[in-house]
Protein backbone atom coordinates (compact mmCIF):
# COMPACT_ATOMS: atom_id res chain seq x y z
CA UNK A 1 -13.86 7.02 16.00
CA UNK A 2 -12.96 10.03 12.98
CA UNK A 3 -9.88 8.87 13.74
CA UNK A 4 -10.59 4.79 12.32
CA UNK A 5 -12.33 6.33 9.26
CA UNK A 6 -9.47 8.53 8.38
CA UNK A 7 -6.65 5.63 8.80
CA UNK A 8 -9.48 3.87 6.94
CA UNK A 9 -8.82 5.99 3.55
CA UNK A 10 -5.34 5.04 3.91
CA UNK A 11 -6.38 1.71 1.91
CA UNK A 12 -7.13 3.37 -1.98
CA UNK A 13 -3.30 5.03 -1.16
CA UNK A 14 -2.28 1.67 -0.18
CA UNK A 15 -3.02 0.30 -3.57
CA UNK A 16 -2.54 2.92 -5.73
CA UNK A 17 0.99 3.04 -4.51
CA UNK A 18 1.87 -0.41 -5.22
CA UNK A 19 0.23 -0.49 -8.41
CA UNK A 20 2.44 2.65 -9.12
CA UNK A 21 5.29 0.99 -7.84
CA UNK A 22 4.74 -2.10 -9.32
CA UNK A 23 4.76 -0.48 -13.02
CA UNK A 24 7.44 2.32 -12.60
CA UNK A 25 10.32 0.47 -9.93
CA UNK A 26 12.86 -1.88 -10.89
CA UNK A 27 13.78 -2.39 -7.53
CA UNK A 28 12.43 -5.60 -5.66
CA UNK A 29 11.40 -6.56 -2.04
CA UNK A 30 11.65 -4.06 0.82
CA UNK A 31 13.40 -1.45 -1.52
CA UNK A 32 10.14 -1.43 -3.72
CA UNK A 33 8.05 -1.79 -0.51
CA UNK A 34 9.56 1.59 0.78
CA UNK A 35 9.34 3.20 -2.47
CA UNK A 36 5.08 2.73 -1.75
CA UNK A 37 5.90 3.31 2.11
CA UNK A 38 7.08 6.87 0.63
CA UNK A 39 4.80 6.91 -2.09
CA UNK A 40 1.66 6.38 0.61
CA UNK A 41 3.74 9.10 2.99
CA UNK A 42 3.76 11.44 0.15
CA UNK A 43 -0.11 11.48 -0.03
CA UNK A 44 -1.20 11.30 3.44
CA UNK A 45 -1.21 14.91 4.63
CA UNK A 46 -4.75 15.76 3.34
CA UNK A 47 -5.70 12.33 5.81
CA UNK A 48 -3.97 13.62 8.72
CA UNK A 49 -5.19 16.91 8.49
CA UNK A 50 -9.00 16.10 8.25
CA UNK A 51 -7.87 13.66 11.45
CA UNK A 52 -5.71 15.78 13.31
CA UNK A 53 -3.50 13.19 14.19
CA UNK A 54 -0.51 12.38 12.20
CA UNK A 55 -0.61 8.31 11.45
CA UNK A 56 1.89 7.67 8.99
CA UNK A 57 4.93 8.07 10.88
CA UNK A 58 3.44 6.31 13.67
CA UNK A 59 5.91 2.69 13.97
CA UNK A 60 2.29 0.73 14.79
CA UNK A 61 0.42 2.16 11.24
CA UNK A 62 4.02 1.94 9.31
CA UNK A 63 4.06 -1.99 10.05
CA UNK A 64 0.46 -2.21 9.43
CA UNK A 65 1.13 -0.49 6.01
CA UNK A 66 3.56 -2.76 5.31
CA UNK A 67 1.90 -5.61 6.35
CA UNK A 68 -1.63 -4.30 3.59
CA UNK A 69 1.32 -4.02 1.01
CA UNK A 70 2.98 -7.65 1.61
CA UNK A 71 -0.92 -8.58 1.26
CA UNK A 72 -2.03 -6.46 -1.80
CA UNK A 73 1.13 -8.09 -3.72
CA UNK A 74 0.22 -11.62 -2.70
CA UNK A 75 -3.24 -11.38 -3.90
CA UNK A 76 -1.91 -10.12 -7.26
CA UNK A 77 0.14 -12.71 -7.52
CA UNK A 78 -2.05 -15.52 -6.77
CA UNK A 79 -4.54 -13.68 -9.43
CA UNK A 80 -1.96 -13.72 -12.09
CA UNK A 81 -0.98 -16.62 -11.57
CA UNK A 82 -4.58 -18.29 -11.80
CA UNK A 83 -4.96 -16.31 -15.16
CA UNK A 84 -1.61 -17.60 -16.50
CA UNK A 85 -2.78 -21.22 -15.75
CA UNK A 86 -6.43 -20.81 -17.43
CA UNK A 87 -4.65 -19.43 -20.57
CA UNK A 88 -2.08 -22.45 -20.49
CA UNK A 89 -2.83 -25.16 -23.37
């Protein structure tokens, strides 16, 4: 069960990545989705450690990490897009 908790704290990386990504890549689609893959791979050995279990490089948790980006970026763009509309005249 340590182990759910630590893929758990993956999520904060998750997002922090893409909005890192999201204000410092030109790069669109699955090129800026592996730039937050790496990002998110760059922070994870603290995670892994305190798990003893290395997750990221696991093919299962990469798709699922790609799968909590394709949703993070969805729900920002549904949000911004409902703000753009309630500031339209």
């Amino acid at each position: 069960m340590g182990w759910v908790v630590g893929v758990l704290k993956l999520v904060p990386l998750i997002l922090s990545a893409v909005h890192a990504v999201e204000r410092m890549s030109s790069k669109k689609g699955k090129d800026k989705q592996d730039e937050a893959i790496a990002l998110v791979g760059d922070l994870v050995p603290l995670i892994e450690a305190s798990i003893g279990r290395d997750v990221v490089n696991e093919a299962e948790v990469q798709g699922a990490i790609r799968k909590v980006i394709d949703a993070v970026v969805a729900l920002q763009n549904v949000v911004r897009d409902v703000v753009v509309k309630r500031h339209q005249p």
